[in-house]
C-alpha atoms as a PDB file:
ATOM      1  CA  UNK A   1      -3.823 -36.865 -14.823  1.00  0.00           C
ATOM      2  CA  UNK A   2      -1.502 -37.230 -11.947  1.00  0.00           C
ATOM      3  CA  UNK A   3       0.410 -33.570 -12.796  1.00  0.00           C
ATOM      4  CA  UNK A   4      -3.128 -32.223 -13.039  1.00  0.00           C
ATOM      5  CA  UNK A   5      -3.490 -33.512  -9.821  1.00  0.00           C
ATOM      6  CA  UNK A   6      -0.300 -32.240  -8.391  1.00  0.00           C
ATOM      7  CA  UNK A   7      -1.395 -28.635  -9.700  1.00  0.00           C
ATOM      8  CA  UNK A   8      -4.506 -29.157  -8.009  1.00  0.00           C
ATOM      9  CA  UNK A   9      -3.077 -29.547  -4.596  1.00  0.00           C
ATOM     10  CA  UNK A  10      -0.819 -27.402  -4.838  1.00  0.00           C
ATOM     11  CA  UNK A  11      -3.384 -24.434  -5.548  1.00  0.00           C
ATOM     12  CA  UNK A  12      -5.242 -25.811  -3.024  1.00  0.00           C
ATOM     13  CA  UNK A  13      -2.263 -26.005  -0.036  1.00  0.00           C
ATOM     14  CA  UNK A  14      -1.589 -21.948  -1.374  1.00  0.00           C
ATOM     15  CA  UNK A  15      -5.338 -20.829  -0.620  1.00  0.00           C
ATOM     16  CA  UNK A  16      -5.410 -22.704   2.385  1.00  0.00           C
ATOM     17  CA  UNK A  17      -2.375 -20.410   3.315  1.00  0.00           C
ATOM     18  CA  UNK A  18      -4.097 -17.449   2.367  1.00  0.00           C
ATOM     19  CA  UNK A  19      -6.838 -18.468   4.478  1.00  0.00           C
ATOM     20  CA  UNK A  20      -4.788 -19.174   7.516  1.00  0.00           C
ATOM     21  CA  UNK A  21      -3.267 -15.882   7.146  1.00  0.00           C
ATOM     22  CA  UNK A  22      -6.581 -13.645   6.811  1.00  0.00           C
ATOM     23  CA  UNK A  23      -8.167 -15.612   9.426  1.00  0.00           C
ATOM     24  CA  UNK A  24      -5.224 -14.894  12.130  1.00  0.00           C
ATOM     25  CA  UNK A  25      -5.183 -11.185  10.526  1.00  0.00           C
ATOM     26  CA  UNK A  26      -9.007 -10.370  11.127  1.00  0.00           C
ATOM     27  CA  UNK A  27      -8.639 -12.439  14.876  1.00  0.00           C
ATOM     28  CA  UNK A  28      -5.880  -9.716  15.605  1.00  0.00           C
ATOM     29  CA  UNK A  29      -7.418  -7.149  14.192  1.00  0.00           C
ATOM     30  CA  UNK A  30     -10.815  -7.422  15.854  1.00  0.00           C
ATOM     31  CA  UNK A  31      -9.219  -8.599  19.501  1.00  0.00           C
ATOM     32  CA  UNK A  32      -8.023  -5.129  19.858  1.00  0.00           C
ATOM     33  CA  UNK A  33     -10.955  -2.449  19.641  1.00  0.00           C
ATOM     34  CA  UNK A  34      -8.559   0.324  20.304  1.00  0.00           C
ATOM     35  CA  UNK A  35      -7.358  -0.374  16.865  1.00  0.00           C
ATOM     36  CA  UNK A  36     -10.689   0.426  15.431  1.00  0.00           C
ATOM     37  CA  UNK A  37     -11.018   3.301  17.356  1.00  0.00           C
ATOM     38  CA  UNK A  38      -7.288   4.993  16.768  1.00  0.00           C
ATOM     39  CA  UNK A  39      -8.394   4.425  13.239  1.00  0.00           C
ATOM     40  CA  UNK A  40     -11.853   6.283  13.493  1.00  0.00           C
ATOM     41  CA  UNK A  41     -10.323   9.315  15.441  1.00  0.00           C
ATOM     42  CA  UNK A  42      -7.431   9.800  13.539  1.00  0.00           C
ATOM     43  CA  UNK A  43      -8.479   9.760  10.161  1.00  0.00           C
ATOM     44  CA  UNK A  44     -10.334  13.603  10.312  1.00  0.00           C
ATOM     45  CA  UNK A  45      -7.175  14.823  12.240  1.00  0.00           C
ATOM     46  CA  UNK A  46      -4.727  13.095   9.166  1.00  0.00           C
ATOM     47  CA  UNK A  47      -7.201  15.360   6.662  1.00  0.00           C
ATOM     48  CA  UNK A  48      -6.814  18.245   8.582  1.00  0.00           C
ATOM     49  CA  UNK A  49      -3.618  17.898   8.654  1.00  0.00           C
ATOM     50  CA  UNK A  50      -2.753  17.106   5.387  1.00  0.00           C
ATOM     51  CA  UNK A  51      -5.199  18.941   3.546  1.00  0.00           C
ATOM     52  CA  UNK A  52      -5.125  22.102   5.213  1.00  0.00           C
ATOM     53  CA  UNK A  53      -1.312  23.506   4.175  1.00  0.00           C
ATOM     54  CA  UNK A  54      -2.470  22.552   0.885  1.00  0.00           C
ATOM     55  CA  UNK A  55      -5.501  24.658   0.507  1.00  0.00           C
ATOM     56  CA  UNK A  56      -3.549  27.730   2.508  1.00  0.00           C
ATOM     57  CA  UNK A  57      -1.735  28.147  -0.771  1.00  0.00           C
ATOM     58  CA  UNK A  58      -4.653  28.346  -2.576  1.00  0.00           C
ATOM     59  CA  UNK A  59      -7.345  31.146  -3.013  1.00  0.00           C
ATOM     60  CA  UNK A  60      -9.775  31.074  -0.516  1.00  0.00           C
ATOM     61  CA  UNK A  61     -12.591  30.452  -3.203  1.00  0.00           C
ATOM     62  CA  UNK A  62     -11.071  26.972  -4.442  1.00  0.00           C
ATOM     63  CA  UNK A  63     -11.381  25.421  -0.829  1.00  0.00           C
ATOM     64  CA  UNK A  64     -14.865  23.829  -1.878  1.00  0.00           C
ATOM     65  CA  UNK A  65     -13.659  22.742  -5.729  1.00  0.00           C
ATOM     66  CA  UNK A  66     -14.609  19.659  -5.994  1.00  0.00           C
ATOM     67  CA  UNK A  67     -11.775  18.665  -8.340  1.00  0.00           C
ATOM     68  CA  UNK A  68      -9.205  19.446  -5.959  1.00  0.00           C
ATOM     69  CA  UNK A  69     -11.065  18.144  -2.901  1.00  0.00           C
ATOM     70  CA  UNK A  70     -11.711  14.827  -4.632  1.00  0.00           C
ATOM     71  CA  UNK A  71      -8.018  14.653  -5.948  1.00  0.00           C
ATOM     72  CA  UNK A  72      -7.056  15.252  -2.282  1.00  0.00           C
ATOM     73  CA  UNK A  73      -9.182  12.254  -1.189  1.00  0.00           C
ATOM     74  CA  UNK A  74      -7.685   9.875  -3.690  1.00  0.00           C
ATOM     75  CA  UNK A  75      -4.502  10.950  -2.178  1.00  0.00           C
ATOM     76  CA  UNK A  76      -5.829  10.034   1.125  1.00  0.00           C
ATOM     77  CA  UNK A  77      -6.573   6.498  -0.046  1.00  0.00           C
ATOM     78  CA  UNK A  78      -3.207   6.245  -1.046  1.00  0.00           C
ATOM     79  CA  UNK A  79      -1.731   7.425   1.657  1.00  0.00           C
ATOM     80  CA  UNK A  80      -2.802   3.928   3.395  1.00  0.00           C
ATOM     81  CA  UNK A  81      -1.743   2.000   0.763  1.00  0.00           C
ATOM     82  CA  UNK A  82       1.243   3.610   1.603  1.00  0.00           C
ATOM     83  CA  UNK A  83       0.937   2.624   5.258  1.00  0.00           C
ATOM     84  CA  UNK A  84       0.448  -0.872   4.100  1.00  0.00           C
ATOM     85  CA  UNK A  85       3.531  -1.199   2.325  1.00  0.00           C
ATOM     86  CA  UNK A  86       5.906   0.307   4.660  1.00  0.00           C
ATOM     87  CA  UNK A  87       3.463  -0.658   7.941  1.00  0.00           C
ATOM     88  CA  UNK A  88       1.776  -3.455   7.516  1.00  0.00           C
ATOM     89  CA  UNK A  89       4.134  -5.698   5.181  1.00  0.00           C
ATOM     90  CA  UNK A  90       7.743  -3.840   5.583  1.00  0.00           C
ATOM     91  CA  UNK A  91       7.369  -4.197   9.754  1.00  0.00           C
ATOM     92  CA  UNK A  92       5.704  -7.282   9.444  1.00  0.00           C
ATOM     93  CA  UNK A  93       9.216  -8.934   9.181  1.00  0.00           C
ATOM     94  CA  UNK A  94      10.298  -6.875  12.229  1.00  0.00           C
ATOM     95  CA  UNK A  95       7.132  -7.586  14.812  1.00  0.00           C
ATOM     96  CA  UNK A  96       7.949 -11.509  14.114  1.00  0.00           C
ATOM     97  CA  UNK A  97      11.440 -10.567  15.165  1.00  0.00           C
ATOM     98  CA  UNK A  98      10.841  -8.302  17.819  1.00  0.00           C
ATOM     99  CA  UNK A  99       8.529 -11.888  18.934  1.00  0.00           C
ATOM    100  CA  UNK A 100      10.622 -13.963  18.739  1.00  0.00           C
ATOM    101  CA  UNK A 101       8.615 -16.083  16.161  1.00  0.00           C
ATOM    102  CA  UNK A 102      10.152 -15.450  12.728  1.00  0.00           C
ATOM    103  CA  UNK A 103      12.650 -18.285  13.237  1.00  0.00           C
ATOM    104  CA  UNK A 104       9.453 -20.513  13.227  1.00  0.00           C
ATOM    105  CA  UNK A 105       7.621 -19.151  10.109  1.00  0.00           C
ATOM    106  CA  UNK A 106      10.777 -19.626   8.361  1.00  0.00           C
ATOM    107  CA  UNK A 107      10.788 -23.426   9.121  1.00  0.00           C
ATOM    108  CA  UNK A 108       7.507 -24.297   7.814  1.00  0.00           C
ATOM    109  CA  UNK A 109       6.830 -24.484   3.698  1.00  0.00           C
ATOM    110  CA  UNK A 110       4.392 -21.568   3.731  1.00  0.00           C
ATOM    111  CA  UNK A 111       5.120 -19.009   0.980  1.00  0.00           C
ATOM    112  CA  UNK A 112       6.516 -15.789   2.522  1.00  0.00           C
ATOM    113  CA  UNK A 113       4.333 -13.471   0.576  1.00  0.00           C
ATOM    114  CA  UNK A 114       1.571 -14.942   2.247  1.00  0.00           C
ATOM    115  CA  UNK A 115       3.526 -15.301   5.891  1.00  0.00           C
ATOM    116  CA  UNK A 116       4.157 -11.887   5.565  1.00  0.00           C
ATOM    117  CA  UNK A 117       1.339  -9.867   4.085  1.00  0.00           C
ATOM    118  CA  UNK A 118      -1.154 -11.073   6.670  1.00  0.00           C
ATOM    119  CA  UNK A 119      -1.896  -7.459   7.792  1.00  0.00           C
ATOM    120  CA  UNK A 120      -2.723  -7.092   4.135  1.00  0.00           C
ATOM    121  CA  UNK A 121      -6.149  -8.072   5.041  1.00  0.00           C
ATOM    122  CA  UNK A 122      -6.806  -6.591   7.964  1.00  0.00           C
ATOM    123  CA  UNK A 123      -5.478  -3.279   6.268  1.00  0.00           C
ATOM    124  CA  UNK A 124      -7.816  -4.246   3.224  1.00  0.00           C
ATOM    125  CA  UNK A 125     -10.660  -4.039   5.171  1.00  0.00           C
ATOM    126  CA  UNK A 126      -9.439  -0.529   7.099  1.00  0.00           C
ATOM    127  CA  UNK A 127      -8.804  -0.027   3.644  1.00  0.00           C
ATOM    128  CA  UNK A 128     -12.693  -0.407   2.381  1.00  0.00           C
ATOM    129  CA  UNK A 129     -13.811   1.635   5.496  1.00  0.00           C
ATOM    130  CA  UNK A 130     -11.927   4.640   5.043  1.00  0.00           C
ATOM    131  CA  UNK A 131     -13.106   5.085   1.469  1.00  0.00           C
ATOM    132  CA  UNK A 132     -16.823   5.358   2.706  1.00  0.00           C
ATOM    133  CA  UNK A 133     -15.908   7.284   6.314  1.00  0.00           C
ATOM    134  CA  UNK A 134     -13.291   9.554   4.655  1.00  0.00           C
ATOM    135  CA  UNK A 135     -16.119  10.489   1.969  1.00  0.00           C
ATOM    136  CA  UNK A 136     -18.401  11.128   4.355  1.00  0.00           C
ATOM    137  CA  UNK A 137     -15.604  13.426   6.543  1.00  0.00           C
ATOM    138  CA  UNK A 138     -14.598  15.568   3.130  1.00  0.00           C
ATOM    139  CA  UNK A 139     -18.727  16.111   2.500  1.00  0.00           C
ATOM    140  CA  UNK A 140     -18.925  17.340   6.465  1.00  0.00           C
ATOM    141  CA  UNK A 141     -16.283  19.454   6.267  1.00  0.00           C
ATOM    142  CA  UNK A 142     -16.041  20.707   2.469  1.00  0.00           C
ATOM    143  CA  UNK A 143     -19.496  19.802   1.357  1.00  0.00           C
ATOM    144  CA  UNK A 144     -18.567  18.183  -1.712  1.00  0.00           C
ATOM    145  CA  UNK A 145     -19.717  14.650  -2.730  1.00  0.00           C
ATOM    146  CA  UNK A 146     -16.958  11.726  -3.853  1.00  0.00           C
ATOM    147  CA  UNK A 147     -18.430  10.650  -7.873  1.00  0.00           C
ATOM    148  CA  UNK A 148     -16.920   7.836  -9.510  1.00  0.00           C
ATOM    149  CA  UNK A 149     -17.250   8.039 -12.965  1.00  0.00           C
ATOM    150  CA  UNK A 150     -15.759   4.455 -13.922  1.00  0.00           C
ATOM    151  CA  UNK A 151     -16.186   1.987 -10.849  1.00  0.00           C
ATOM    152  CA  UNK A 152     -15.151  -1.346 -12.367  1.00  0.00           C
ATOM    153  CA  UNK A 153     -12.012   0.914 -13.812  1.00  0.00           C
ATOM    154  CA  UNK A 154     -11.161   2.367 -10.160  1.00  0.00           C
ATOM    155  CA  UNK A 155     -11.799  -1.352  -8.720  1.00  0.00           C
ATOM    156  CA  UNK A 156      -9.589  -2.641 -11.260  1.00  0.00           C
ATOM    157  CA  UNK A 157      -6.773  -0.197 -10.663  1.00  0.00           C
ATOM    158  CA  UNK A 158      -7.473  -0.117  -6.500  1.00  0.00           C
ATOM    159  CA  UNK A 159      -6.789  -3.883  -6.894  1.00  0.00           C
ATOM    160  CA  UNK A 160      -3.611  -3.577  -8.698  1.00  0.00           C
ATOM    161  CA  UNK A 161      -2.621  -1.523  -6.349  1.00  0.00           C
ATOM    162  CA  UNK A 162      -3.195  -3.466  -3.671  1.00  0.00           C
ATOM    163  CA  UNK A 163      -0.170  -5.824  -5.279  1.00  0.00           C
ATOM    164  CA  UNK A 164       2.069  -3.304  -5.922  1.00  0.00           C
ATOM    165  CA  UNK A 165       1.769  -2.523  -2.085  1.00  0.00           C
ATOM    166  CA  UNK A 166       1.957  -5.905  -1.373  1.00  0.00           C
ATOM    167  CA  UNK A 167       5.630  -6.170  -3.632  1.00  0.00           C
ATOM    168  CA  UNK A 168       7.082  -3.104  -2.711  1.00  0.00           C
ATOM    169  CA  UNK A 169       6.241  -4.288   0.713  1.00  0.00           C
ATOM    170  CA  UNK A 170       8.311  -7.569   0.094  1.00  0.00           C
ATOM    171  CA  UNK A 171      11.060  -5.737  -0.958  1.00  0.00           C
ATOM    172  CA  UNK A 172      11.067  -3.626   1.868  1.00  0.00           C
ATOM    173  CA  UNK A 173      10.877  -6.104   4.236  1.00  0.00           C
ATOM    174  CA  UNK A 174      14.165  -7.449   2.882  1.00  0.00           C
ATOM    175  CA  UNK A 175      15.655  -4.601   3.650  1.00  0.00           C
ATOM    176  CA  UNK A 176      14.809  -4.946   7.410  1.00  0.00           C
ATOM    177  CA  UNK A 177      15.527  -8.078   7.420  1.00  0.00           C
ATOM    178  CA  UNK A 178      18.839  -7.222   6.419  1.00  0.00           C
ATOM    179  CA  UNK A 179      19.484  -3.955   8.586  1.00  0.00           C
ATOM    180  CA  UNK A 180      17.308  -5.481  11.529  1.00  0.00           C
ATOM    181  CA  UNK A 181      16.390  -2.081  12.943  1.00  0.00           C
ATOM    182  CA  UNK A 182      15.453   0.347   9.973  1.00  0.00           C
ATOM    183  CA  UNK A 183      14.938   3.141  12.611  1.00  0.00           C
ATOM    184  CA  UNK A 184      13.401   6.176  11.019  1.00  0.00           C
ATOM    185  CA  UNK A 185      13.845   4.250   7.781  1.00  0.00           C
ATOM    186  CA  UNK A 186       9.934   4.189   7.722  1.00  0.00           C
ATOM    187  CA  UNK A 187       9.080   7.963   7.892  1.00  0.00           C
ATOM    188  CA  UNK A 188      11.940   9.120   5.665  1.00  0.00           C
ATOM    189  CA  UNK A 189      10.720   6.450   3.023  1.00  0.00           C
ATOM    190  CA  UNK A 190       6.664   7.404   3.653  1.00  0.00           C
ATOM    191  CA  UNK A 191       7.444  11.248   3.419  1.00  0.00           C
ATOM    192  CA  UNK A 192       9.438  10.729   0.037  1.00  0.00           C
ATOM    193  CA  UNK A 193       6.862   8.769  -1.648  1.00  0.00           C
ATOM    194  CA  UNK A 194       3.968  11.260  -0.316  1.00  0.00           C
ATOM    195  CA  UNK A 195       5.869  14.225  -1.828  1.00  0.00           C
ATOM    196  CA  UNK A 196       7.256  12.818  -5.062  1.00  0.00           C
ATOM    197  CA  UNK A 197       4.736   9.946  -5.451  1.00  0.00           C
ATOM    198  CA  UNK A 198       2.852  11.814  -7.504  1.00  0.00           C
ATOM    199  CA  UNK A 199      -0.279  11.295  -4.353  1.00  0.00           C
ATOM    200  CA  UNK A 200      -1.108  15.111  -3.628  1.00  0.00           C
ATOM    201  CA  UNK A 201       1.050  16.764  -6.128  1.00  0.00           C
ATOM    202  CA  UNK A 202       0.539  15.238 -10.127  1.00  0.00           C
ATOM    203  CA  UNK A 203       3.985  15.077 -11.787  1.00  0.00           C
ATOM    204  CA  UNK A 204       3.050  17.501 -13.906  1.00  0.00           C
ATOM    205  CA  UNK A 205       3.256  20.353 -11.623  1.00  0.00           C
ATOM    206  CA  UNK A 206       6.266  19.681  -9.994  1.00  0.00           C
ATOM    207  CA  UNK A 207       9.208  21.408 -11.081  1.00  0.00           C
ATOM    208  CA  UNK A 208      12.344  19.751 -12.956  1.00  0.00           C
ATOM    209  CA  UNK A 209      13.869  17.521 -12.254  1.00  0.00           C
ATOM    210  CA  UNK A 210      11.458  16.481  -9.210  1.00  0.00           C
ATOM    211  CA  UNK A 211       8.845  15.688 -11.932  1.00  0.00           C
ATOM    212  CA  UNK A 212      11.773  13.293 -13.349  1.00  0.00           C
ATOM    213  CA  UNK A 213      12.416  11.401 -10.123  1.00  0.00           C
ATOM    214  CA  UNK A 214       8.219  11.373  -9.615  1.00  0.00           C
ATOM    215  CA  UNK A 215       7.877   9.676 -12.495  1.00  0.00           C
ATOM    216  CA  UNK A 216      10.229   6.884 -11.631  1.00  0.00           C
ATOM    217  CA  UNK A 217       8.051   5.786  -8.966  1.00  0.00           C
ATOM    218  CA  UNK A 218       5.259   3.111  -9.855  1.00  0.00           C
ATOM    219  CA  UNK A 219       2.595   4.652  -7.770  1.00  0.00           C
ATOM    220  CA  UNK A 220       2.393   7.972  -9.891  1.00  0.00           C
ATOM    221  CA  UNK A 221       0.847   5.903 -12.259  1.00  0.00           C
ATOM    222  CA  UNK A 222      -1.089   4.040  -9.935  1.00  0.00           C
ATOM    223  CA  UNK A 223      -2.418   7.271  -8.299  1.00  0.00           C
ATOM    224  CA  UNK A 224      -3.324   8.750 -11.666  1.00  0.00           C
ATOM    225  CA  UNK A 225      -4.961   6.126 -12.802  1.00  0.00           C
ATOM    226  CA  UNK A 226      -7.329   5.529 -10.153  1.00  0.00           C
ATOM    227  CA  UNK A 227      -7.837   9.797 -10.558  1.00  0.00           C
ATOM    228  CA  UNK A 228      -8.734   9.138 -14.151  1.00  0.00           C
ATOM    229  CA  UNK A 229     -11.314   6.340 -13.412  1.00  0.00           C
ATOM    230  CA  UNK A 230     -12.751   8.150 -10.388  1.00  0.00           C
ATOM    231  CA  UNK A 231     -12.962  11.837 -11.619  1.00  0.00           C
ATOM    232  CA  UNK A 232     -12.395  11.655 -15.769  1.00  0.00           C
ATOM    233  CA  UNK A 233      -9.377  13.868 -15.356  1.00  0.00           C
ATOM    234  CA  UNK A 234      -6.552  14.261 -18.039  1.00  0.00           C
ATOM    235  CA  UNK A 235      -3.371  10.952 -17.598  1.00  0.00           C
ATOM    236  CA  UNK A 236      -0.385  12.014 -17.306  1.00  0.00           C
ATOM    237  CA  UNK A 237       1.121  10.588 -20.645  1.00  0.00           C
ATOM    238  CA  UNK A 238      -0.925   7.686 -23.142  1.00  0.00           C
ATOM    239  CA  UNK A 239      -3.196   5.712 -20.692  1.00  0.00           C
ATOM    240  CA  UNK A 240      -2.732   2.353 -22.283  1.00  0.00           C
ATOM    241  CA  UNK A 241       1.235   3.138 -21.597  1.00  0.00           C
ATOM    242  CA  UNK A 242       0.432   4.065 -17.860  1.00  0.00           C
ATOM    243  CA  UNK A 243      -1.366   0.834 -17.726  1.00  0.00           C
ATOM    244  CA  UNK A 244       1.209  -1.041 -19.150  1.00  0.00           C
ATOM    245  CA  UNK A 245       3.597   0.466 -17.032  1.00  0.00           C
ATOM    246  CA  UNK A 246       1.749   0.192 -13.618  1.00  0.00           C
ATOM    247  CA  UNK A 247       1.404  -4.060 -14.531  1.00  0.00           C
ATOM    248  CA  UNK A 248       5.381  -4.283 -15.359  1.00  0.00           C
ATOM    249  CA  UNK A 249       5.923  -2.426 -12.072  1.00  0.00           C
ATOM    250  CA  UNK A 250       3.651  -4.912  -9.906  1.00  0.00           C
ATOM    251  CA  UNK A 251       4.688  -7.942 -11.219  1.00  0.00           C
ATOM    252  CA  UNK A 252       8.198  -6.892 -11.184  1.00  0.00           C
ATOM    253  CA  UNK A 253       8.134  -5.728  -7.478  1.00  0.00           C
ATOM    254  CA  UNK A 254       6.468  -8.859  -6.750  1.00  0.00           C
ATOM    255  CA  UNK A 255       9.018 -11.024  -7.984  1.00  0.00           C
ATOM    256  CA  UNK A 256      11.464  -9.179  -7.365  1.00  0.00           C
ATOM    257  CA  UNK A 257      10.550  -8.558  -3.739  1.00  0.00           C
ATOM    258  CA  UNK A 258      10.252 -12.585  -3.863  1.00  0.00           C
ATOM    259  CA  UNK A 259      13.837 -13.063  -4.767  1.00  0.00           C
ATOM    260  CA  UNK A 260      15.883 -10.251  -2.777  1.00  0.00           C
ATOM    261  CA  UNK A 261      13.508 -12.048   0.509  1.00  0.00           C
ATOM    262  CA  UNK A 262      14.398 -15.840   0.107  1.00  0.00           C
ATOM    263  CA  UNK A 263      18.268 -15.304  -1.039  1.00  0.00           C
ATOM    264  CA  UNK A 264      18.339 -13.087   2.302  1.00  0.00           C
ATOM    265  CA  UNK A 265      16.697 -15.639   4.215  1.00  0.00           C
ATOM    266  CA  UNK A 266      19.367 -18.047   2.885  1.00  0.00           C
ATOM    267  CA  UNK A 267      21.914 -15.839   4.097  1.00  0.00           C
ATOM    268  CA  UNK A 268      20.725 -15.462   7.509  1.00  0.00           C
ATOM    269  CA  UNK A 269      20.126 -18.670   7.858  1.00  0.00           C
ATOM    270  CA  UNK A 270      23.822 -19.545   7.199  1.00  0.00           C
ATOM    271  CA  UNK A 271      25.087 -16.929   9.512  1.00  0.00           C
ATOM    272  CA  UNK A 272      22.359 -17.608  12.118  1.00  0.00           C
ATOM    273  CA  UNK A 273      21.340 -13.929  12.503  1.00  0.00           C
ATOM    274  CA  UNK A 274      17.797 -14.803  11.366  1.00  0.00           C
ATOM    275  CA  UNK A 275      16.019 -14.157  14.682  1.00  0.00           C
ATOM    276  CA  UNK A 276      18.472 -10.866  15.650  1.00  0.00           C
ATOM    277  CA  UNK A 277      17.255  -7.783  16.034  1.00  0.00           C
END
């Protein structure tokens, strides 16, 4: 009875945390409109950019497919989960810093996945936008409609995606934790994973060994997935292996991302180099 109770608690103490956090997210979020706005105004100019070298190496007559303009959107989504993990949880880690207020969310007993994903909910809910307003861009522009052919598949896979962001984004906020001032760490890393991530480009296409190194990186699987669920196309290799592959690869970011943040955070600590930057 009493360990029941302890379990209790503590459950309850962790989504109290999680509540803290998405309440201060969406307060920050919504106190600065221009936020909003940047995100509204940008978004046609990132598909312009983005999608229009693509379709300059293609015949004039595929511009309007609507398999290649709906695999193009998935990629879009992507690209801010993406954004999340390198953005919103990576540089969480370094705004606290550059703050002056990580020394006092490393005091307290909160977990540091929670601490530090808080943007994760603001970015969840930029997230949710842009699927509708980047739909309705593509069927401006391209006049082609966004079908989802399995939508408690594509929510299940979005979701597990979501987590993957959220460890990869652990683990790379260890690593600024550790360097303190990544630079151009962020573009370098965004650019790589765009181009061999498997979000524009399938794995299959590319040539060797580029297809080798795409395949190594979890959200190939996550991206085809989530292409399979929306648009019925063809996985990559057996589907209950890319499954199976894309939940080994979240929960061992997530751990893993866990472990490389607290034994640095131990190290700082000792050293006193947790607030430098």
């Amino acid at each position: 009875m009493l360990g029941e109770l302890v379990r209790f608690q503590s459950i309850r103490s962790r989504l109290l945390e999680v509540y803290a956090s998405a309440y201060a997210s969406m307060k920050i979020y919504f106190r600065y409109p221009m936020w909003f706005i940047s995100d509204i105004v940008t978004t046609p100019l990132w598909i312009v950019i983005i999608f229009m070298p693509i379709l300059l190496f293609l015949p004039e007559s595929e511009w309007r497919n609507p398999e290649i303009i709906e695999a193009m959107y998935w990629g879009m989504i992507f690209l801010d989960l993406i954004s999340l993990t390198l953005w919103g949880i990576g540089m969480s880690i370094r705004r606290e810093q550059q703050q002056g207020t990580i020394e006092y969310l490393f005091i307290t007993n909160a977990s540091r996945a929670v601490i530090f994903s808080n943007r994760v909910f603001s970015r969840i809910l930029s997230l949710l936008m842009d699927v509708a307003y980047i739909a309705l861009i593509i069927n401006l522009i391209f006049g082609v409609s966004i079908t989802i052919v399995n939508p408690i598949e594509l929510f299940v896979y979005l979701a597990i995606s979501v987590l993957l962001a959220l460890g990869l984004g652990m683990m790379y906020g260890a690593v600024v934790l550790y360097l303190k001032n990544p630079g151009a760490l962020n573009n370098i890393l965004q650019f790589i994973i765009l181009g061999l991530g498997g979000i524009f480009i399938p794995p299959s296409r590319m040539p060797y060994p580029l297809n080798i190194v795409s395949l190594a990186i979890p959200f190939s699987y996550a991206i085809d997935l989530v292409r399979n669920a929306a648009m019925g196309t063809q996985t990559m290799i057996d589907k209950n292996l890319e499954i199976f592959i894309l939940l080994v690869s979240t929960m061992a970011s997530i751990i893993t991302g866990r472990y490389i943040l607290s034994k640095l955070e131990e190290v700082n600590k000792r050293s006193g180099k947790l607030g430098t930057y």
